[in-house]
Protein backbone atom coordinates (compact mmCIF):
# COMPACT_ATOMS: atom_id res chain seq x y z
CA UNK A 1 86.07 110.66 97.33
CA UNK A 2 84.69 107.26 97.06
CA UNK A 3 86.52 105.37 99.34
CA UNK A 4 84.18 102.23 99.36
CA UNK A 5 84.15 102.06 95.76
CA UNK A 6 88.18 101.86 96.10
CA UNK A 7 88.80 99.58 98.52
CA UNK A 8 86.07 96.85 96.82
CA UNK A 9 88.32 97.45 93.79
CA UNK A 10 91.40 96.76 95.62
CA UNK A 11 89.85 93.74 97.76
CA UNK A 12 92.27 91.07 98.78
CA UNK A 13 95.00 92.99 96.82
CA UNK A 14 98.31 93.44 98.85
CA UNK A 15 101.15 94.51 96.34
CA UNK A 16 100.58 97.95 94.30
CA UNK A 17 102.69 99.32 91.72
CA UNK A 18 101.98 103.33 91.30
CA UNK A 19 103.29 105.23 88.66
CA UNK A 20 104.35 108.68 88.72
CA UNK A 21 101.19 110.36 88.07
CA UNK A 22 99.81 109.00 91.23
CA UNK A 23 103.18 110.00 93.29
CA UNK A 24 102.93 113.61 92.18
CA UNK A 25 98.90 113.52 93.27
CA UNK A 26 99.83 112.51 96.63
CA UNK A 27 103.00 115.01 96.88
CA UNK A 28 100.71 118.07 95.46
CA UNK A 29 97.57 119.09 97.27
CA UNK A 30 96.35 120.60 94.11
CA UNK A 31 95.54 117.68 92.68
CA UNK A 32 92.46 116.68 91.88
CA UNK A 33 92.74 113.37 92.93
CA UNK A 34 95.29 114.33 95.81
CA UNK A 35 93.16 113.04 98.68
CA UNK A 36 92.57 109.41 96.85
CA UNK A 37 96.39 109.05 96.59
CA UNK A 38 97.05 110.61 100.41
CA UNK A 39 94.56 107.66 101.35
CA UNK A 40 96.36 104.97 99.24
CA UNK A 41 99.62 106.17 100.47
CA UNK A 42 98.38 105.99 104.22
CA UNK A 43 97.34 102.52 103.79
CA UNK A 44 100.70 101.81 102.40
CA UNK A 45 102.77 103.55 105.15
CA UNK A 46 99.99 101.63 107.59
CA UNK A 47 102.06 99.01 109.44
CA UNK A 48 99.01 97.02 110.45
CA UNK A 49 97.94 96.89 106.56
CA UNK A 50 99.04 94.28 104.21
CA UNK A 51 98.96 96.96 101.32
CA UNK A 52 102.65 97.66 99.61
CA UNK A 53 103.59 99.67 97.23
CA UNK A 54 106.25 99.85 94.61
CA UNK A 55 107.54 102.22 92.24
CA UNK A 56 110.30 101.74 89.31
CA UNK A 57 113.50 103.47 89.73
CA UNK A 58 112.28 105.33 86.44
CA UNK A 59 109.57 107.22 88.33
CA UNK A 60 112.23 108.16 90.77
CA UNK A 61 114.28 109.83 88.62
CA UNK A 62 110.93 111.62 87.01
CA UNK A 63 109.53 112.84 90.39
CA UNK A 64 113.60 113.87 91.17
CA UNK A 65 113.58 116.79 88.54
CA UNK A 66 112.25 119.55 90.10
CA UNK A 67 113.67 119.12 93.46
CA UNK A 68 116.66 118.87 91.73
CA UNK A 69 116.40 122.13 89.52
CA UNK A 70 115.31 123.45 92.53
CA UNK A 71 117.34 122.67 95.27
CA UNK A 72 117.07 123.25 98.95
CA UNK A 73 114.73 121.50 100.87
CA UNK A 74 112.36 120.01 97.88
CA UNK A 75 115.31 117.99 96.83
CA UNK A 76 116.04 117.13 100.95
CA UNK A 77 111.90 115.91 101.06
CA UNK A 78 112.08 113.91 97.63
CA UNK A 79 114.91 112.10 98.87
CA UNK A 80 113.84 111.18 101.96
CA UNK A 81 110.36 110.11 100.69
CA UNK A 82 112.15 108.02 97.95
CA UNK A 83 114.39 106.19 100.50
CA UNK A 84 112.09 106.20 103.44
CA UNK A 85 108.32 106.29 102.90
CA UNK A 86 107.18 102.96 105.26
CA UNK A 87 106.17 99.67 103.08
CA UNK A 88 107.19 101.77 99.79
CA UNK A 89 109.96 99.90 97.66
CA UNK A 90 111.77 101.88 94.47
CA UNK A 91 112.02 98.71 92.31
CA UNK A 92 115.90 99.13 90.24
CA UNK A 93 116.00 98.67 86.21
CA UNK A 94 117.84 95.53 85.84
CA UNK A 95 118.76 93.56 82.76
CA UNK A 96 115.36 91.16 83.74
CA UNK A 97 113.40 94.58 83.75
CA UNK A 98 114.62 95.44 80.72
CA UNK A 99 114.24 92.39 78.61
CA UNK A 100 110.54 92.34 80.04
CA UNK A 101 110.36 96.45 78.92
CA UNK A 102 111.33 95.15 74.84
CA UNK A 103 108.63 92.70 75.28
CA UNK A 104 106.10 95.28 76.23
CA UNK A 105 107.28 98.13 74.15
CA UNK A 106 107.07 95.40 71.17
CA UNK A 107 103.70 94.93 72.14
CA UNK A 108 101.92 98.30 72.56
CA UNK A 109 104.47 100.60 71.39
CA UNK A 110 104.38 102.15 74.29
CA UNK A 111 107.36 104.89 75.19
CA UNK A 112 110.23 103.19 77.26
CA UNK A 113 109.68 104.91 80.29
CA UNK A 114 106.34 103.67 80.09
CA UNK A 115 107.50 100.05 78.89
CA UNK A 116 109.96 99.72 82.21
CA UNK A 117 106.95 100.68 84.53
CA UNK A 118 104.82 97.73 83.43
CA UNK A 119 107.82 95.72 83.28
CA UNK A 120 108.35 96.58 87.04
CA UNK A 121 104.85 95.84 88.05
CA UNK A 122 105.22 92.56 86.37
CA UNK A 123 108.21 91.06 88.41
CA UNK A 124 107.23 92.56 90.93
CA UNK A 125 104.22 90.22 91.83
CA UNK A 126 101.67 93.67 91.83
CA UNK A 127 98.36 92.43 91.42
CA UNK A 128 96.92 96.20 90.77
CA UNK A 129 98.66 99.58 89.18
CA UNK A 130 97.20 102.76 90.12
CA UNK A 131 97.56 105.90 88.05
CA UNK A 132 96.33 109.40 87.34
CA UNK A 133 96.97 108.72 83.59
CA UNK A 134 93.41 107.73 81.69
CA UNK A 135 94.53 106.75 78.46
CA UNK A 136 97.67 104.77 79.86
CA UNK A 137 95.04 102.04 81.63
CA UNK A 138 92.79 102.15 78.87
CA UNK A 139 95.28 101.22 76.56
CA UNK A 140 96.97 98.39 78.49
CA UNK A 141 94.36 96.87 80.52
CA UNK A 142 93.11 94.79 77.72
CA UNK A 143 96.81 93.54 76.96
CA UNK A 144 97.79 92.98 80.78
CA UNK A 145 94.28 91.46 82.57
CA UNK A 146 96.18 90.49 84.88
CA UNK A 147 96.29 94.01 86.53
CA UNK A 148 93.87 95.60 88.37
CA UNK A 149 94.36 99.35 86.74
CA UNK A 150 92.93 102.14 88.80
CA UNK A 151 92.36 105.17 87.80
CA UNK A 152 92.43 107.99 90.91
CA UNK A 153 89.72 109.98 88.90
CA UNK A 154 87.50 107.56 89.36
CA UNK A 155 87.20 107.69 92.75
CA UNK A 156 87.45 111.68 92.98
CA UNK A 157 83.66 113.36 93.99
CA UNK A 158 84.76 116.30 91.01
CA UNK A 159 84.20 113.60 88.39
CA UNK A 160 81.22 112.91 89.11
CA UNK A 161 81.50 109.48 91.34
């Protein structure tokens, strides 16, 4: 893992929206790029870092599925990393969300769930979105500069950084 590499690309940056790609690589050691987001998510949880992370309500509900299918203690874990994971805010889909979400989805014709992510990042004030989701960056860093995007891979030794 490059770790240098990462935190130069995340210089000076203190709010970070991650989508649900790079929640499941930090909940699944199988991951490829599991020990880039376990390193994220420490610096996040750090309480002497300025680094804090948000997620939209919508990724919630997508890393909720399984635990839920499955029951037991999954669904105990989920929850409690949803509602208590240190410097780690679920952002809610409100009616300023989702006017933002048309915008975008009018834009890129990007899916909704997709739409209400970017949409979150926005109001949010995040000044970088990190994801395990190639094309998704590719495709929207040219219409939102005003992200960083990163892209876990990058950073993994297995692709070749």
């Amino acid at each position: 893992m490059d770790i240098e590499r990462l935190e130069r690309d995340l210089h000076e940056v203190t709010r970070v929206f991650l989508d649900t790609s790079a929640c499941i690589a930090y909940h699944s050691t199988r991951e490829e790029v599991h020990a880039c987001a376990r390193h994220l998510f420490g610096r996040i949880a750090a309480s002497n870092d300025p680094l804090i992370g948000y997620i939209s309500a919508v990724s919630a509900v997508e890393l909720l599925i399984r635990p839920v299918r499955a029951g037991g203690a999954d669904l105990t874990f989920m929850h409690a990393f949803l509602r208590g994971f240190p410097n780690l805010h679920a952002l809610p889909v409100d009616l300023d969300v989702s006017l933002h979400a048309a915008n975008v989805r009018a834009l890129t014709r990007l899916p909704i769930p997709d739409a209400l992510l970017v949409a979150s990042a926005m109001l949010a004030g995040c000044e970088a979105i990190i994801t395990n989701d190639r094309a998704w960056g590719r495709r929207l860093a040219g219409l939102f500069p005003r992200f960083r995007w990163v892209y876990l891979a990058d950073y993994s030794l297995s692709s070749g950084t």
